[in-house]
C-alpha atoms as a PDB file:
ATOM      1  CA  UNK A   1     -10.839   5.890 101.191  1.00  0.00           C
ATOM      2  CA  UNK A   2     -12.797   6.445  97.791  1.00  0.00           C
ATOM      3  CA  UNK A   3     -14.975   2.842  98.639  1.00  0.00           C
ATOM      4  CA  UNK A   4     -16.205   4.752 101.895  1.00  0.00           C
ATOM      5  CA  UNK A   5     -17.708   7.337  99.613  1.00  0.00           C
ATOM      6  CA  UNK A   6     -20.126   5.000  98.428  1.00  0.00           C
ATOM      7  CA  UNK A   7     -19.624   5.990  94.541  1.00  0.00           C
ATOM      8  CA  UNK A   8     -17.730   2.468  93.989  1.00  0.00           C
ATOM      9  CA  UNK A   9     -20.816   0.767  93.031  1.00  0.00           C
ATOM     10  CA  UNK A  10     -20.341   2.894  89.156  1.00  0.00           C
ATOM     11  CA  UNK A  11     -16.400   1.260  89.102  1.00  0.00           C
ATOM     12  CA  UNK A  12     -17.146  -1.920  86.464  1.00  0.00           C
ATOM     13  CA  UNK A  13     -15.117  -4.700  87.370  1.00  0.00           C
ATOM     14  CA  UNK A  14     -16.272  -7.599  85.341  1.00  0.00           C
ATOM     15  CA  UNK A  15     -13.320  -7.069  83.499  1.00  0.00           C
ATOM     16  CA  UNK A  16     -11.523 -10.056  86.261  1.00  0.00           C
ATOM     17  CA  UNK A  17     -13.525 -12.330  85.045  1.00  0.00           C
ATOM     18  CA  UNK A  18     -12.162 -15.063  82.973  1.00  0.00           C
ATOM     19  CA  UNK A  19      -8.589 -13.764  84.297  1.00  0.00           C
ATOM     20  CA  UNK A  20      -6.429 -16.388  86.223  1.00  0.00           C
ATOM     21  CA  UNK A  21      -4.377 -15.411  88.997  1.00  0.00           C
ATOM     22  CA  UNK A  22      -0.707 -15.807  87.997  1.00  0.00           C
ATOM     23  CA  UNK A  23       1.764 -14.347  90.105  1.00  0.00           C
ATOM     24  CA  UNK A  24       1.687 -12.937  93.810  1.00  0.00           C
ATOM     25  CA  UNK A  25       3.725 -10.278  94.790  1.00  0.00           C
ATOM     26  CA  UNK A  26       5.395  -9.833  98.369  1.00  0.00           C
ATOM     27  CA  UNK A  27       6.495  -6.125  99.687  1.00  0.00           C
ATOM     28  CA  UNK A  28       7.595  -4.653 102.864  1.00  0.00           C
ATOM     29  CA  UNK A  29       4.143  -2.308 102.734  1.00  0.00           C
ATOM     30  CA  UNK A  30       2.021  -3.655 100.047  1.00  0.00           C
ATOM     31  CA  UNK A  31       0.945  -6.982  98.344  1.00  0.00           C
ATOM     32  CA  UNK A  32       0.544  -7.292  94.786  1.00  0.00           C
ATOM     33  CA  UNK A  33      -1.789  -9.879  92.427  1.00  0.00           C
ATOM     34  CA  UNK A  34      -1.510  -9.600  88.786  1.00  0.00           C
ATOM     35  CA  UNK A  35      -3.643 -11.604  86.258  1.00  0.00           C
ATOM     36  CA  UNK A  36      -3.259 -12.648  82.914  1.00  0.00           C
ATOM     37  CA  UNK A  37      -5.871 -12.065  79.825  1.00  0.00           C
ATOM     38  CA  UNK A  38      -5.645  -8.475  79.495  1.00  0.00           C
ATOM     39  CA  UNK A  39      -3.235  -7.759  81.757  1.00  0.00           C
ATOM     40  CA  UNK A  40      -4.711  -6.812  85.266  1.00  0.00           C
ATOM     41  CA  UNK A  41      -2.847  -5.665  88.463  1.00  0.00           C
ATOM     42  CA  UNK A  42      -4.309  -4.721  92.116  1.00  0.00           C
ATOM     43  CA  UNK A  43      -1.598  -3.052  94.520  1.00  0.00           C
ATOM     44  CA  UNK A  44      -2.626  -3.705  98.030  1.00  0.00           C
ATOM     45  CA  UNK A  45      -1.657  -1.679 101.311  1.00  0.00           C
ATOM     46  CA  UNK A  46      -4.740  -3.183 103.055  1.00  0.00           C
ATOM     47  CA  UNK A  47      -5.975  -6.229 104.675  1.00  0.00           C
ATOM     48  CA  UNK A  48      -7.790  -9.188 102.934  1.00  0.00           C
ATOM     49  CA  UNK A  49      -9.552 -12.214 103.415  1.00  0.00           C
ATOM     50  CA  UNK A  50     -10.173 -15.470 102.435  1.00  0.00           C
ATOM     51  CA  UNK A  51     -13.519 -16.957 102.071  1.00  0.00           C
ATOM     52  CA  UNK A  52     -13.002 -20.856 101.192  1.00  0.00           C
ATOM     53  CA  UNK A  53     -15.931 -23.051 100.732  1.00  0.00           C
ATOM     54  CA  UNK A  54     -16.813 -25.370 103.555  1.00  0.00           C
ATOM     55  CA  UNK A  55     -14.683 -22.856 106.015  1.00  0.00           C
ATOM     56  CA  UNK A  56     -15.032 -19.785 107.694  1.00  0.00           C
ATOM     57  CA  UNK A  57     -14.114 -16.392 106.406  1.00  0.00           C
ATOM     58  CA  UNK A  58     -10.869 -15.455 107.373  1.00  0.00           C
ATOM     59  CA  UNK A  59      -9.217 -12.081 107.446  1.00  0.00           C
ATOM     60  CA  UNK A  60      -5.261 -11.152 107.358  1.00  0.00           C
ATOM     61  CA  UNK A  61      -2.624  -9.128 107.399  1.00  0.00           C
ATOM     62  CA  UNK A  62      -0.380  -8.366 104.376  1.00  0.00           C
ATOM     63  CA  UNK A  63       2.258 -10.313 105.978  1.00  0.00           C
ATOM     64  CA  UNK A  64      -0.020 -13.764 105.136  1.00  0.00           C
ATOM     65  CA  UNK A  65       0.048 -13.025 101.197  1.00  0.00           C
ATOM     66  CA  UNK A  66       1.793 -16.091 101.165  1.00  0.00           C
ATOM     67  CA  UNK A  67      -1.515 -17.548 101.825  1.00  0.00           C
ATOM     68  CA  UNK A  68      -3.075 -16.663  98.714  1.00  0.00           C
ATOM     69  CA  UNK A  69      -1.177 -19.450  96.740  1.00  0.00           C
ATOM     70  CA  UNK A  70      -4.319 -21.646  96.882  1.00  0.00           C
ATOM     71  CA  UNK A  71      -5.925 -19.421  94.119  1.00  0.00           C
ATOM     72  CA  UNK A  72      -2.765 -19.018  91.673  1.00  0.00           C
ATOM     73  CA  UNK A  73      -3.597 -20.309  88.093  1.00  0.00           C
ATOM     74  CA  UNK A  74      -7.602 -19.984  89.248  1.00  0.00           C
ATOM     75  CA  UNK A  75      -9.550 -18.311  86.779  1.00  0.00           C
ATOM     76  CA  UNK A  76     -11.735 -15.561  88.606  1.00  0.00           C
ATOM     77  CA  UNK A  77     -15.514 -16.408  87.490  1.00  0.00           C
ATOM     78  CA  UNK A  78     -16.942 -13.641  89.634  1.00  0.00           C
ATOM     79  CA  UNK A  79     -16.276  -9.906  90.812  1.00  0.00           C
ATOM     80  CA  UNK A  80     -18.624  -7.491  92.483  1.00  0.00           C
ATOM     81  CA  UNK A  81     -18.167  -4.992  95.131  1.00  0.00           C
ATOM     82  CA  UNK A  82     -19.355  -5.946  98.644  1.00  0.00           C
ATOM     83  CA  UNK A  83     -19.620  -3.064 101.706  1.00  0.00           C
ATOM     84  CA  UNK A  84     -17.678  -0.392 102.057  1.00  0.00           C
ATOM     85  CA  UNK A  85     -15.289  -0.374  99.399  1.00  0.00           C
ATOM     86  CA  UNK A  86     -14.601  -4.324  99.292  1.00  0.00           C
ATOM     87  CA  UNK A  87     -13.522  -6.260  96.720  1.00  0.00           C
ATOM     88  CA  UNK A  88     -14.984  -9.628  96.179  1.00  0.00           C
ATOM     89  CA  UNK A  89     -13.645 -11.991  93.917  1.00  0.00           C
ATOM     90  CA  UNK A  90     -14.806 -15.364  93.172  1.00  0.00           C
ATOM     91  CA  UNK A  91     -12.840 -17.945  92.133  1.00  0.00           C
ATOM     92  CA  UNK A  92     -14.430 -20.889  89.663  1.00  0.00           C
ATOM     93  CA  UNK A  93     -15.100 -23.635  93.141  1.00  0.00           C
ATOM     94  CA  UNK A  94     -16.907 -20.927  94.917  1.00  0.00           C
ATOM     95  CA  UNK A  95     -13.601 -19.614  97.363  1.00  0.00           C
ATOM     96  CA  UNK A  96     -13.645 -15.696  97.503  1.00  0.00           C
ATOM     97  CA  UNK A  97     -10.488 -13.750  98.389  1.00  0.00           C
ATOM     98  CA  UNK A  98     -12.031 -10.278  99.395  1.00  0.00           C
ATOM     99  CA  UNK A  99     -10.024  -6.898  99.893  1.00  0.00           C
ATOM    100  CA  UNK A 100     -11.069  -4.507 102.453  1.00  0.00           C
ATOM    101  CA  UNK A 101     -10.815  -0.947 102.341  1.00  0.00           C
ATOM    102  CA  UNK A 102     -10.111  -0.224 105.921  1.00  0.00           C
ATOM    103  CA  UNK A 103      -8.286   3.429 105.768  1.00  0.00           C
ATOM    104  CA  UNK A 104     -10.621   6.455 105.952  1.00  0.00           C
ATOM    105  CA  UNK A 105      -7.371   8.836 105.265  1.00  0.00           C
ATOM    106  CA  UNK A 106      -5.509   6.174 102.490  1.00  0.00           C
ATOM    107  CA  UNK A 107      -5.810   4.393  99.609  1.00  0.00           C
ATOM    108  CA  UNK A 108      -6.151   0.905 100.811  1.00  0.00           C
ATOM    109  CA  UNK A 109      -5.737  -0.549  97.021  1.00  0.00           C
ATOM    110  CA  UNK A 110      -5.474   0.299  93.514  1.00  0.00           C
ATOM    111  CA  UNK A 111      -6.543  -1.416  90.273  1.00  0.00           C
ATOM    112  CA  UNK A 112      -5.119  -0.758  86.950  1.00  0.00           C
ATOM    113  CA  UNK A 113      -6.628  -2.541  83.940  1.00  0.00           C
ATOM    114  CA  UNK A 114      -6.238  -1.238  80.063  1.00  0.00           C
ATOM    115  CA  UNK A 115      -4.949   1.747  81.148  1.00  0.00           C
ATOM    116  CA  UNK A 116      -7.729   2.564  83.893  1.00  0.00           C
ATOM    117  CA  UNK A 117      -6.754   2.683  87.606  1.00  0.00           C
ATOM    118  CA  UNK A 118      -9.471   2.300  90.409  1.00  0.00           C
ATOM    119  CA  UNK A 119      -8.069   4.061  93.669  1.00  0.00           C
ATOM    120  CA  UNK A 120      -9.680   2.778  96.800  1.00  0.00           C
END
């Protein structure tokens, strides 16, 4: 939604790096990953993917957020926005787990960080 209007690319989020991944949250509808340091929180209702070195990119469902327990207590050593409102972040190794904005009518995810939220 707001990543399709092309103003994300303003939206610092070198804040995640240095943060490790420390807890995974399952829902019915959404899919939560929060991160220590200062604490940092993203609230998915989208899909995401996995991008693990040596492999091929692979996209899912928020019913596979089980499959993001390969990057808990990784510390995030990169974070940049890709196309279209996509989150990409790096994980020290080189494996991405990147989350898509893929609803033109709602938010796909949200970001809150020292009081800030990112709406996507």
């Amino acid at each position: 939604m707001y990543g399709r209007s092309g103003s994300l690319d303003k939206a610092d989020v070198s804040f995640f790096v240095g943060a490790t991944l420390t807890q995974i949250c399952l829902g019915a509808y959404d899919l939560g990953l929060n991160f220590d340091g200062p604490p940092i929180r993203i609230m998915m209702q989208s899909d995401f993917g996995t991008r693990v070195v040596g492999r091929e990119r692979m996209l899912h469902d928020l019913t596979n957020g089980h499959l993001l327990r390969s990057f808990l207590n990784r510390d995030v050593s990169d974070a940049s926005w890709g196309e279209k409102g996509t989150l990409v972040l790096t994980f020290v190794g080189g494996d991405q787990v990147l989350i898509f904005d893929n609803s033109d009518e709602f938010e796909s995810y949200t970001i809150n960080h020292a009081g800030n939220t990112i709406v996507v």
